[in-house]
N, C-alpha and C. Protein backbone atom coordinates (compact mmCIF):
# COMPACT_ATOMS: atom_id res chain seq x y z
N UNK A 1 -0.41 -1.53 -12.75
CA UNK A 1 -0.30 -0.81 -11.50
C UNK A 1 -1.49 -1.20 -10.63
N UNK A 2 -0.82 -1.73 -9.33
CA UNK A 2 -1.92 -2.22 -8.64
C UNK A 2 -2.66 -1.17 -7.51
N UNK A 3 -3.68 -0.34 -6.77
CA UNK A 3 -3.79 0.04 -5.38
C UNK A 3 -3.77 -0.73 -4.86
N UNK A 4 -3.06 -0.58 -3.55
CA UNK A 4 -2.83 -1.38 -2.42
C UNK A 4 -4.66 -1.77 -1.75
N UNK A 5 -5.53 -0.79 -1.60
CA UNK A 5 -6.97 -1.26 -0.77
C UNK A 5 -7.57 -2.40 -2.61
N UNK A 6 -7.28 -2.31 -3.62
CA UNK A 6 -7.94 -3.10 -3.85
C UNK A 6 -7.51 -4.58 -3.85
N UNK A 7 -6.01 -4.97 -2.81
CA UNK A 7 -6.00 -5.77 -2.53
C UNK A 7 -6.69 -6.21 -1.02
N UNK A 8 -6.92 -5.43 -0.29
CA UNK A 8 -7.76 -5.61 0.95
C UNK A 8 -8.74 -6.13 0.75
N UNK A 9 -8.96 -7.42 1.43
CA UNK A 9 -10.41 -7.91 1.20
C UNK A 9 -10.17 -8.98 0.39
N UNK A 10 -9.72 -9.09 -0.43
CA UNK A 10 -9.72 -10.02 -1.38
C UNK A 10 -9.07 -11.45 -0.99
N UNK A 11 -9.15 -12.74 -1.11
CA UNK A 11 -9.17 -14.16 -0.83
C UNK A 11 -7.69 -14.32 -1.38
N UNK A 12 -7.25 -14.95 -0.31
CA UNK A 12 -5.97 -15.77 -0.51
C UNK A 12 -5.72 -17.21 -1.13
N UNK A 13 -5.36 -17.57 -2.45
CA UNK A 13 -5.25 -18.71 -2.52
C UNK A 13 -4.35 -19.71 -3.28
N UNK A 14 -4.13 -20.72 -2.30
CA UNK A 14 -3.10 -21.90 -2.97
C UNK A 14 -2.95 -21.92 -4.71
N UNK A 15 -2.13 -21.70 -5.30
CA UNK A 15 -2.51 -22.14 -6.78
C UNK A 15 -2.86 -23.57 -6.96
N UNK A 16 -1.47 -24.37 -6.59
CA UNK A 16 -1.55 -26.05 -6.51
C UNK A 16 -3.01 -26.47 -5.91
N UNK A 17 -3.62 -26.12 -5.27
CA UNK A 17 -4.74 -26.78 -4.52
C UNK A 17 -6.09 -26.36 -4.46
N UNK A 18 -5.74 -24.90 -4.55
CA UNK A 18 -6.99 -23.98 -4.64
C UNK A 18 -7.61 -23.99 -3.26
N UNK A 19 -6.84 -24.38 -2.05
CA UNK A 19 -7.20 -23.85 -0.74
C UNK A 19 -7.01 -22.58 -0.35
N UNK A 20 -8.21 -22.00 0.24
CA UNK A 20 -8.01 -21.14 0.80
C UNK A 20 -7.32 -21.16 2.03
N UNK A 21 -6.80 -19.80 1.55
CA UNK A 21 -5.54 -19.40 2.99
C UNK A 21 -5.90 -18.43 3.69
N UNK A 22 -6.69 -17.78 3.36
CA UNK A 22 -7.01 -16.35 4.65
C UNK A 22 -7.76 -14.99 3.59
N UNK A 23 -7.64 -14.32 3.88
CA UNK A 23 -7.98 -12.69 3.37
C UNK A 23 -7.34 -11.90 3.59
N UNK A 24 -6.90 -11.21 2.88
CA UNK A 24 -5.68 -9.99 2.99
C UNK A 24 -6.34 -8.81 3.78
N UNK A 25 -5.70 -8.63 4.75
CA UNK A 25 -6.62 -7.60 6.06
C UNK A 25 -5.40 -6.58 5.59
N UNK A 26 -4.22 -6.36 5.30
CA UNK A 26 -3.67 -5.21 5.30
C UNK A 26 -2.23 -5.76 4.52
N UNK A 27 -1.41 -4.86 4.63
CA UNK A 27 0.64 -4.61 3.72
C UNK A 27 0.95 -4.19 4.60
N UNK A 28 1.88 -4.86 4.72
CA UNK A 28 3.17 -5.41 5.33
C UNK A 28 4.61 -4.56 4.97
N UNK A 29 5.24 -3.54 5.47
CA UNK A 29 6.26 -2.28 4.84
C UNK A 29 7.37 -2.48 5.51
N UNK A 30 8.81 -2.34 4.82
CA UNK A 30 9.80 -2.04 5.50
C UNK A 30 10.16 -0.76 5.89
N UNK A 31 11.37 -0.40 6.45
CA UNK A 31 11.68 1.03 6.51
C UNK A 31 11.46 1.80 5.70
N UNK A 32 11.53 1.61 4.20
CA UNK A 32 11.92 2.38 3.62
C UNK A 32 10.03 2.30 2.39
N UNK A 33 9.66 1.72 3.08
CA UNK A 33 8.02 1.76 2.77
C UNK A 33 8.11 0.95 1.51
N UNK A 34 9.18 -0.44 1.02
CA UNK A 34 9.23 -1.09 0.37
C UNK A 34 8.32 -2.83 0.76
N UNK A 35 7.54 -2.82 -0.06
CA UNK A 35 6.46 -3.64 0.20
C UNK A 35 6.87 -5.54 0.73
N UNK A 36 6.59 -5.73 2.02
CA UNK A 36 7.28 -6.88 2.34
C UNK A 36 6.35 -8.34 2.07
N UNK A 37 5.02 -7.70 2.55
CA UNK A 37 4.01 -8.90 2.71
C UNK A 37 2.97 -8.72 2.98
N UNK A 38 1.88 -9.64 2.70
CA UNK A 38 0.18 -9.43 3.04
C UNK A 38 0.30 -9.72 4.78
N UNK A 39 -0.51 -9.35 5.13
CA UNK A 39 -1.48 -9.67 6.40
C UNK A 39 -2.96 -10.48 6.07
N UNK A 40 -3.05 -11.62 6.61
CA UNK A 40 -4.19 -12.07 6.54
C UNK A 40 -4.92 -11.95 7.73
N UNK A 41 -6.51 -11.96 7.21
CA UNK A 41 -7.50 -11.49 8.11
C UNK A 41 -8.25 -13.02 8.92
N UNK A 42 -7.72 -13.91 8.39
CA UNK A 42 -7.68 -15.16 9.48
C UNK A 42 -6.89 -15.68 10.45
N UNK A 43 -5.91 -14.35 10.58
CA UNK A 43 -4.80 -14.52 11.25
C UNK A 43 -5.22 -14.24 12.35
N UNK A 44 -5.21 -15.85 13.34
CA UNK A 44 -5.32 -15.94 14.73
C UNK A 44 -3.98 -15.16 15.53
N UNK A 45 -4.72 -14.16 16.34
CA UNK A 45 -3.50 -13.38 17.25
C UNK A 45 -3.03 -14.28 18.17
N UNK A 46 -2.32 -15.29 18.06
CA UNK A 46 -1.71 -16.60 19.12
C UNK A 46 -0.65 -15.53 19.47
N UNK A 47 -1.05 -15.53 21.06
CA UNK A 47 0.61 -14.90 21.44
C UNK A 47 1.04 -13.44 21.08
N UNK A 48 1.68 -13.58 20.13
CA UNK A 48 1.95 -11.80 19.44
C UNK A 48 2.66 -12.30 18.05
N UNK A 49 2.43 -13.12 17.63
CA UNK A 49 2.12 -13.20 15.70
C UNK A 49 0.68 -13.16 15.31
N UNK A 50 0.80 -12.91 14.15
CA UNK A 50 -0.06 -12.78 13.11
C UNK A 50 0.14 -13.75 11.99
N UNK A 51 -0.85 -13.92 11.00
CA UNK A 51 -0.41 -14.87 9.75
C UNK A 51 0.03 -13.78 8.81
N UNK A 52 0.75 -14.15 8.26
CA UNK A 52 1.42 -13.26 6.99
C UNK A 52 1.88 -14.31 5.86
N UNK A 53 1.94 -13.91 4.55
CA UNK A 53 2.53 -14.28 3.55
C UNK A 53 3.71 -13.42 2.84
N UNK A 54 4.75 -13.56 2.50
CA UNK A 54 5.69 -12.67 2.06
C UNK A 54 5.40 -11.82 0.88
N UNK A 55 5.69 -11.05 0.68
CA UNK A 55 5.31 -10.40 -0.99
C UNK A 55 5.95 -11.51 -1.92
N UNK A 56 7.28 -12.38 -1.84
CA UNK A 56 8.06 -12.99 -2.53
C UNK A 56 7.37 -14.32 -3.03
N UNK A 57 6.32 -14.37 -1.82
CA UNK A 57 5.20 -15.65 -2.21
C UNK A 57 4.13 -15.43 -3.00
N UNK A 58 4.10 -14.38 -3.39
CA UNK A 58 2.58 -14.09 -4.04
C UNK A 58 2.82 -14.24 -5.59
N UNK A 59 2.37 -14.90 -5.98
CA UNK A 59 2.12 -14.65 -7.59
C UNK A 59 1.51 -14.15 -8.67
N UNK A 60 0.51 -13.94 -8.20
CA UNK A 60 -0.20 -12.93 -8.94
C UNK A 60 -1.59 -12.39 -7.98
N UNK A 61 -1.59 -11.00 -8.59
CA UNK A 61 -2.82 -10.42 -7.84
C UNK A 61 -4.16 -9.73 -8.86
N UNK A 62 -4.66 -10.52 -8.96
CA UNK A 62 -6.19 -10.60 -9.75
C UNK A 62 -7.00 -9.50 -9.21
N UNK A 63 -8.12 -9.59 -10.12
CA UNK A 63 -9.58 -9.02 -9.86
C UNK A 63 -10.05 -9.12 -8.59
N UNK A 64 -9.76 -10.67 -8.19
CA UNK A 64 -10.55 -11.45 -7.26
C UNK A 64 -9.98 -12.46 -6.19
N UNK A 65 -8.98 -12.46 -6.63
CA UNK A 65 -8.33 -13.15 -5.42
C UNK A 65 -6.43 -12.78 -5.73
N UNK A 66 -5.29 -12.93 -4.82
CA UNK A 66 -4.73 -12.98 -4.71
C UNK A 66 -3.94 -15.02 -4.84
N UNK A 67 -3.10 -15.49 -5.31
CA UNK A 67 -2.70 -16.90 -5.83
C UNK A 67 -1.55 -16.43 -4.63
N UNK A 68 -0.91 -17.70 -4.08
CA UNK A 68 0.35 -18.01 -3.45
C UNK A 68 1.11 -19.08 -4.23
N UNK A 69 1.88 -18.95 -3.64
CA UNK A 69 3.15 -20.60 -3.72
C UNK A 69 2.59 -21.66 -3.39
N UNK A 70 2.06 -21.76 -1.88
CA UNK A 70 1.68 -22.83 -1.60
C UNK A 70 1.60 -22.58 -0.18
N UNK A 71 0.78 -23.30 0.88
CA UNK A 71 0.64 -23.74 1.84
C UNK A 71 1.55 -22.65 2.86
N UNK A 72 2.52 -23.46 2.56
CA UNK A 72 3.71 -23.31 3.41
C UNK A 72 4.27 -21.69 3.76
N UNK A 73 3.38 -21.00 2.67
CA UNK A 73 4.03 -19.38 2.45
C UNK A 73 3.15 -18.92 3.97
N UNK A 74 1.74 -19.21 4.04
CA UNK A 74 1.47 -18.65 5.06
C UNK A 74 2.18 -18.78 6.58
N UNK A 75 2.58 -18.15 6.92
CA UNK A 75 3.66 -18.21 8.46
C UNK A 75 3.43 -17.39 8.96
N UNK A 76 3.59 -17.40 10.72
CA UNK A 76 3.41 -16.52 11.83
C UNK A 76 4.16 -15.53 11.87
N UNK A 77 4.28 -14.33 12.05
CA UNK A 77 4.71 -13.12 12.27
C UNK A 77 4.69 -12.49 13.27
N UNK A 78 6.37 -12.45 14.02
CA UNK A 78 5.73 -11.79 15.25
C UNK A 78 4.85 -10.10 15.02
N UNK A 79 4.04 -9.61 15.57
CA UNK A 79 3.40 -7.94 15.44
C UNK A 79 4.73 -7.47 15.97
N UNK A 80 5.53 -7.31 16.33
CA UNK A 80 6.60 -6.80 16.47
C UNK A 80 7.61 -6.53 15.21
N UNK A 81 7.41 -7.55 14.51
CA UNK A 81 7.99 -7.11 13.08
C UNK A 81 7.22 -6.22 11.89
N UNK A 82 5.97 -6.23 12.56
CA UNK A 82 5.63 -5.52 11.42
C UNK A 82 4.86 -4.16 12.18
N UNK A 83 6.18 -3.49 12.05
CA UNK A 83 5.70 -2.18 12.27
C UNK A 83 5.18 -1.00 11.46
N UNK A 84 5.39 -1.26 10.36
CA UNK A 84 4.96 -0.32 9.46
C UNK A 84 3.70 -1.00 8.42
N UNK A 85 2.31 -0.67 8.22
CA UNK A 85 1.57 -1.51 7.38
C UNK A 85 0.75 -0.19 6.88
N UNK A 86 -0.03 -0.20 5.88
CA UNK A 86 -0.80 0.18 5.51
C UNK A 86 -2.16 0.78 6.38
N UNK A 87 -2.73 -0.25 7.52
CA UNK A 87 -3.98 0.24 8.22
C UNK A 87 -3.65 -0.23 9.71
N UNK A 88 -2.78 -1.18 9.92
CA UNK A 88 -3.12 -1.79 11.25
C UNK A 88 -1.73 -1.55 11.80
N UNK A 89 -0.97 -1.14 11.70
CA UNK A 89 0.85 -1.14 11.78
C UNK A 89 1.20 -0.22 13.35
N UNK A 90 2.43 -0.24 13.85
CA UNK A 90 2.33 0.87 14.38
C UNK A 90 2.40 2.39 13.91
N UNK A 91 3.04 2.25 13.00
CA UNK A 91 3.39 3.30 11.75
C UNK A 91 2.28 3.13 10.17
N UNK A 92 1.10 3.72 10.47
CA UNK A 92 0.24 3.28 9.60
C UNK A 92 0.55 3.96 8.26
N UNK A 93 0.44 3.44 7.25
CA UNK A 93 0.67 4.81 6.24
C UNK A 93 -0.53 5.43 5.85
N UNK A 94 -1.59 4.67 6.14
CA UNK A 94 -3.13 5.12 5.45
C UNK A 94 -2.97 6.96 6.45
N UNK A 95 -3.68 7.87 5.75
CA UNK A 95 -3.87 9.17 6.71
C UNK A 95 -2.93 9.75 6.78
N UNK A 96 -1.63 9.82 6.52
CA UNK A 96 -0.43 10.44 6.98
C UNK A 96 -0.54 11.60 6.00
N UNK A 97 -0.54 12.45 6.86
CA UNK A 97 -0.42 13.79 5.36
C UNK A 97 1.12 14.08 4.56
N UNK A 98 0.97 14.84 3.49
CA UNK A 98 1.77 14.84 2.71
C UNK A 98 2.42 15.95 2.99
N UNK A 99 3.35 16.37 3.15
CA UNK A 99 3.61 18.10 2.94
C UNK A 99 5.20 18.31 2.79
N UNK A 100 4.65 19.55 1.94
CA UNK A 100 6.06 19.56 0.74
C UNK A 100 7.17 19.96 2.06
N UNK A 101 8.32 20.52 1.76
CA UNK A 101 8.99 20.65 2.50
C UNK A 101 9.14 22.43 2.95
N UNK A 102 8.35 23.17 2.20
CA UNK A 102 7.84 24.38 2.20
C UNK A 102 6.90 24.43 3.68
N UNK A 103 6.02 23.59 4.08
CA UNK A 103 5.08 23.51 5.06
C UNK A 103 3.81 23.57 4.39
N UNK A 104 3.61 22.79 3.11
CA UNK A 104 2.09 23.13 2.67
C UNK A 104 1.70 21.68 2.88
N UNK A 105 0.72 21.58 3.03
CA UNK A 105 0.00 19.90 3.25
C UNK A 105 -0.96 19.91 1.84
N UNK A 106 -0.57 18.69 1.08
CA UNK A 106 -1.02 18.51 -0.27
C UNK A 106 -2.41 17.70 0.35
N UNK A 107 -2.55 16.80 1.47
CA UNK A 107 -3.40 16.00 1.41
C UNK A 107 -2.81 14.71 2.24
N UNK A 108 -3.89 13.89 2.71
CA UNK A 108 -3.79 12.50 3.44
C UNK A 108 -3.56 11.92 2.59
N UNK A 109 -2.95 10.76 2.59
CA UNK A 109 -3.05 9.73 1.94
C UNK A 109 -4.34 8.66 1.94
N UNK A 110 -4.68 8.31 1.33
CA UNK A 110 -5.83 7.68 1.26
C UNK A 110 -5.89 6.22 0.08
N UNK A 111 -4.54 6.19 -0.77
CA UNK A 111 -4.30 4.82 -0.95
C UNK A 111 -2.77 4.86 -1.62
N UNK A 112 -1.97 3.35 -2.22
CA UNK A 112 -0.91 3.94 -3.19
C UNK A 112 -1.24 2.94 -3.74
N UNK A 113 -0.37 3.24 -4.88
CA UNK A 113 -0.05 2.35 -6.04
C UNK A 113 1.34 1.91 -6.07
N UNK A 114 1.47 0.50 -6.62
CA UNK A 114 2.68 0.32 -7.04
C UNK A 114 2.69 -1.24 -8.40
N UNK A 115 3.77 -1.13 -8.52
CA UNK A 115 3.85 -2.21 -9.55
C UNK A 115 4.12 -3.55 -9.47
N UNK A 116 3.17 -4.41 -9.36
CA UNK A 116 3.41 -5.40 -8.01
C UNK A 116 4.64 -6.32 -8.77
N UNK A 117 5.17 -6.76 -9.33
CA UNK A 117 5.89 -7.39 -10.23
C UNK A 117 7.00 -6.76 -11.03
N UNK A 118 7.29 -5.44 -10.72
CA UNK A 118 8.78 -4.64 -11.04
C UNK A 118 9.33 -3.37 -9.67
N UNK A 119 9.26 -4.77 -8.85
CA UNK A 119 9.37 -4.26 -7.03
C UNK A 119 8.41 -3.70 -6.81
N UNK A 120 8.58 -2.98 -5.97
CA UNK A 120 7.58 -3.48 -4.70
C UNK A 120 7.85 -1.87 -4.04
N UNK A 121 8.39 -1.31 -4.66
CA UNK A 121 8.65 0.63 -4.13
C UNK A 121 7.20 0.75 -4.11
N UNK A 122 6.68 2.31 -3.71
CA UNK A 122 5.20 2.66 -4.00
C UNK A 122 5.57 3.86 -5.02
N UNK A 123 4.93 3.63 -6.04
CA UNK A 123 4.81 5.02 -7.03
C UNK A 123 4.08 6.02 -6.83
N UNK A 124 3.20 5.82 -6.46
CA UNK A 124 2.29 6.89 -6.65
C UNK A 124 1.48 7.26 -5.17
N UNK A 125 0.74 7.90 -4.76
CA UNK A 125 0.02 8.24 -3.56
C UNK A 125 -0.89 8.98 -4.06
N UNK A 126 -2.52 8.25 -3.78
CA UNK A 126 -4.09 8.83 -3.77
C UNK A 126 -4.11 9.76 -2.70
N UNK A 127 -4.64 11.05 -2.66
CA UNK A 127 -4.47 11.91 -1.65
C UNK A 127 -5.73 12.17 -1.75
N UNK A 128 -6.27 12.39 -0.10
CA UNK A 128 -7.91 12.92 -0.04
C UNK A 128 -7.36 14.26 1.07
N UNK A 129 -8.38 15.84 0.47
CA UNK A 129 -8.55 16.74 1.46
C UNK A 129 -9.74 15.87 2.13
N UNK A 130 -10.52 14.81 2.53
CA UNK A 130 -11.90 14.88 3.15
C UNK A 130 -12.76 14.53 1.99
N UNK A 131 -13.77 14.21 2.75
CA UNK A 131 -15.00 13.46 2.43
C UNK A 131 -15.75 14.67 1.61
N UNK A 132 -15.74 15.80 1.81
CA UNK A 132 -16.43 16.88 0.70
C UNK A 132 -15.59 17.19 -0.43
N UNK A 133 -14.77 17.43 0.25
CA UNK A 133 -13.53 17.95 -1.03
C UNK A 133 -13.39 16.91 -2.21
N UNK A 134 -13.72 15.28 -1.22
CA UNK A 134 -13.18 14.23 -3.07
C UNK A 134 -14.35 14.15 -3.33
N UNK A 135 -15.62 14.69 -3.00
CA UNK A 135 -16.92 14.64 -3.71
C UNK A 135 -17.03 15.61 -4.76
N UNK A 136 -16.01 16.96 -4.00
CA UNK A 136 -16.53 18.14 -4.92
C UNK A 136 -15.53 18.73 -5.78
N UNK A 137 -14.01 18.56 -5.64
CA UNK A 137 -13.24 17.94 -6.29
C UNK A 137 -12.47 16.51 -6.26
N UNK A 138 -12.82 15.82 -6.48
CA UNK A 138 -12.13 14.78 -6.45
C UNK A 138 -10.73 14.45 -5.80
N UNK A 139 -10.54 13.26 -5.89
CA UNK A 139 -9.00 13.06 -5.03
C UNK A 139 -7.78 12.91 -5.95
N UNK A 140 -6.99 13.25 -5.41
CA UNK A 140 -5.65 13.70 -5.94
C UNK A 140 -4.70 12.64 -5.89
N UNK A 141 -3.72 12.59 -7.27
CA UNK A 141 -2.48 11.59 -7.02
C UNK A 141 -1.01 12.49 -7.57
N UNK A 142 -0.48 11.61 -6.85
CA UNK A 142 0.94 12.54 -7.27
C UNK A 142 1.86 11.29 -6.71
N UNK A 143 2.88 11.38 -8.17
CA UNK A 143 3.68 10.19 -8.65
C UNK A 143 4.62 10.43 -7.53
N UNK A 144 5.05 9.19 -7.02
CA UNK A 144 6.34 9.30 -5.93
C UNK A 144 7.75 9.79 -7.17
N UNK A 145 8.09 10.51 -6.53
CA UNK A 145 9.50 11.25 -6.84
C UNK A 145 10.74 10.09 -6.96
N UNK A 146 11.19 10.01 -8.43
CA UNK A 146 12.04 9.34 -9.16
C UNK A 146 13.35 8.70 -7.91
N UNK A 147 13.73 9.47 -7.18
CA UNK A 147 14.74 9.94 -6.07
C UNK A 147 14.53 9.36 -5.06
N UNK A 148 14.23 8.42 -4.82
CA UNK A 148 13.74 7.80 -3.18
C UNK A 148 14.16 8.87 -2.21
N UNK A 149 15.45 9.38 -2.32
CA UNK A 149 16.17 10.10 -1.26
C UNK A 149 15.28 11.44 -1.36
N UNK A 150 14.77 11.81 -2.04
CA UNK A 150 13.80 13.19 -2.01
C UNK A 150 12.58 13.05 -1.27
N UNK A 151 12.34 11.79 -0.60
CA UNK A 151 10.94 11.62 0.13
C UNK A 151 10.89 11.18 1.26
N UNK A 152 11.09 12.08 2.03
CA UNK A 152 11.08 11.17 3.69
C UNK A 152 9.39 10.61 4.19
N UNK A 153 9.61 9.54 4.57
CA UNK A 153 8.60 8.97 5.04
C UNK A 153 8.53 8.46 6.15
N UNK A 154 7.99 9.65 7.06
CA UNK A 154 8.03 9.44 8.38
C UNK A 154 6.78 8.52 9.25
N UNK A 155 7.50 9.03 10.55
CA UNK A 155 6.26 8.06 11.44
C UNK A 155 4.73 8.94 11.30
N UNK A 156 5.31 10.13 11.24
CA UNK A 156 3.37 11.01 11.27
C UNK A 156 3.49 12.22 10.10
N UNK A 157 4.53 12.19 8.89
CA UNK A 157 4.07 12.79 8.03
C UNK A 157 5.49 11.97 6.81
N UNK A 158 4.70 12.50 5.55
CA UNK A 158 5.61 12.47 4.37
C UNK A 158 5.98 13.66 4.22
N UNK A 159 7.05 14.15 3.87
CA UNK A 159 7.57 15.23 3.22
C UNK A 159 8.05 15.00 2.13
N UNK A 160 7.68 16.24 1.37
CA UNK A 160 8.03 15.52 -0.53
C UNK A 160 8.66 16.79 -0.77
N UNK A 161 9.11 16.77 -1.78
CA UNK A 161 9.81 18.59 -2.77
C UNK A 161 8.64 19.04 -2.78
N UNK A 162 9.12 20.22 -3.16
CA UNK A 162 8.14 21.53 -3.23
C UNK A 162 7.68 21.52 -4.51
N UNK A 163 8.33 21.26 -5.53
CA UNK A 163 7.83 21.24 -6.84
C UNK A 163 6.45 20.19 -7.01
N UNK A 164 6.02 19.21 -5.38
CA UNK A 164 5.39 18.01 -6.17
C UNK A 164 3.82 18.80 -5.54
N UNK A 165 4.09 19.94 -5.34
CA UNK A 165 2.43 20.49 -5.48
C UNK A 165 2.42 20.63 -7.02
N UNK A 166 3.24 21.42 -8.04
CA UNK A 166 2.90 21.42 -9.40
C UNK A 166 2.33 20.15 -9.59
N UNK A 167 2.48 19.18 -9.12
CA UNK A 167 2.68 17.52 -9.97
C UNK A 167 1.14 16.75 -9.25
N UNK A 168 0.86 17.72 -9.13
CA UNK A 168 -0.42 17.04 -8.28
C UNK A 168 -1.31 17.08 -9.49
N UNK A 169 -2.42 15.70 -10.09
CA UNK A 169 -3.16 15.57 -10.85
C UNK A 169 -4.60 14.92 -10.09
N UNK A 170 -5.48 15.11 -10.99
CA UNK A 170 -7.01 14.19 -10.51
C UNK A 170 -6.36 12.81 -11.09
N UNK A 171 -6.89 11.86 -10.03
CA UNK A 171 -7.11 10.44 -9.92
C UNK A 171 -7.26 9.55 -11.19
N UNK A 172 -8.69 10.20 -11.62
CA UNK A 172 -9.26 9.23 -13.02
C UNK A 172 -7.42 9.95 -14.23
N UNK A 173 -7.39 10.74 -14.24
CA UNK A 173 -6.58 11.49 -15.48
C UNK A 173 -5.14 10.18 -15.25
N UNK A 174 -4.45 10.27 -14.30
CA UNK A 174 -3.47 9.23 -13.81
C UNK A 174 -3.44 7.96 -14.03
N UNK A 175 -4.59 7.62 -13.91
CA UNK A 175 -4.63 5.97 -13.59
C UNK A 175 -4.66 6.04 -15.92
N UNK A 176 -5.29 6.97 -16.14
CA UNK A 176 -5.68 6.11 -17.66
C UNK A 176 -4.31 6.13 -18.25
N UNK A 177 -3.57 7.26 -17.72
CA UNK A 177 -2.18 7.19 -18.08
C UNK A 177 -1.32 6.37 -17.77
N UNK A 178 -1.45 5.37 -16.87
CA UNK A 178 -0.69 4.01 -16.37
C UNK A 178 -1.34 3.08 -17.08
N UNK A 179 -2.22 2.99 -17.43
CA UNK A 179 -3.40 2.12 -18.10
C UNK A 179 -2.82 1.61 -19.37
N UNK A 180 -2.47 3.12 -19.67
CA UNK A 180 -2.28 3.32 -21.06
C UNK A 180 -0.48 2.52 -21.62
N UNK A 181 0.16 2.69 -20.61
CA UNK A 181 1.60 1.69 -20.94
C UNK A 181 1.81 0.61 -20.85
């Protein structure tokens, strides 16, 4: 299980050649917040594309760098297609609060997880109350709901079931449990 920010930042590169291709500045989302493609951070704004690589091009995502296909994966993107991303999108997902369908707000989002290599859905969502709260309790995750259809994911909020305040766990407890399969 990968977080999406600890692919931010990290070096893009050719397998065949070992050229570098750019830096992953942000993710790339469809409607349905199914993961399409990197954004690279050498991506000259010519016009109104961006550089992007597809998710379908990526082969593996390391410690330390991210591997492609080759060359050819990096391609222009109009910003018009990518409306939904992680930090830079018009529809950002970073910050969007969570709230059940009761009207309680569990928390911002503040990263996800998903399984980069058995699709590309997001499982899980890191939730921060704020900069005191994940100091003084820590930040919160809570597994995306089995049901795609149980989770709307809107332009300025998520709404989840009501049951997924029960399902709310600390961070470290989660991850050792994905760790662990």
């Amino acid at each position: 299980m990968i977080k999406l920010q600890q692919l931010i930042g990290l070096p893009v590169i050719v397998i065949h050649s070992g050229k570098h291709a750019g830096v992953v500045r942000d993710a790339w989302f469809d409607e349905h917040w199914k993961l399409l493609g990197l954004v690279l951070s050498n991506a000259k704004w010519f016009g109104s594309a961006v550089l992007a690589v597809k998710w379908s091009d990526v082969l593996t995502c390391g410690e330390d760098a991210v591997l492609i296909s080759g060359e050819e994966a990096v391609k222009p993107v109009k910003s018009a297609e990518i409306l939904r991303s992680f930090e830079t999108g018009v529809v950002k997902l970073k910050d969007l609060p969570v709230v059940t369908v009761q009207g309680l707000q569990l928390g911002r989002v503040s990263d996800v997880y998903f399984y980069p290599f058995q699709g590309t859905q997001i499982v899980g969502y890191e939730l921060t109350d704020g900069f005191i709260s994940d100091l003084m309790e820590g930040r919160k995750w809570l597994r995306a709901p089995e049901d795609p259809e149980a989770v709307l994911l809107g332009e300025d909020a998520i709404i989840v079931p009501a049951v997924s305040e029960a399902e709310l766990e600390p961070v470290a407890a989660s991850n050792s449990e994905y760790r662990e399969k």
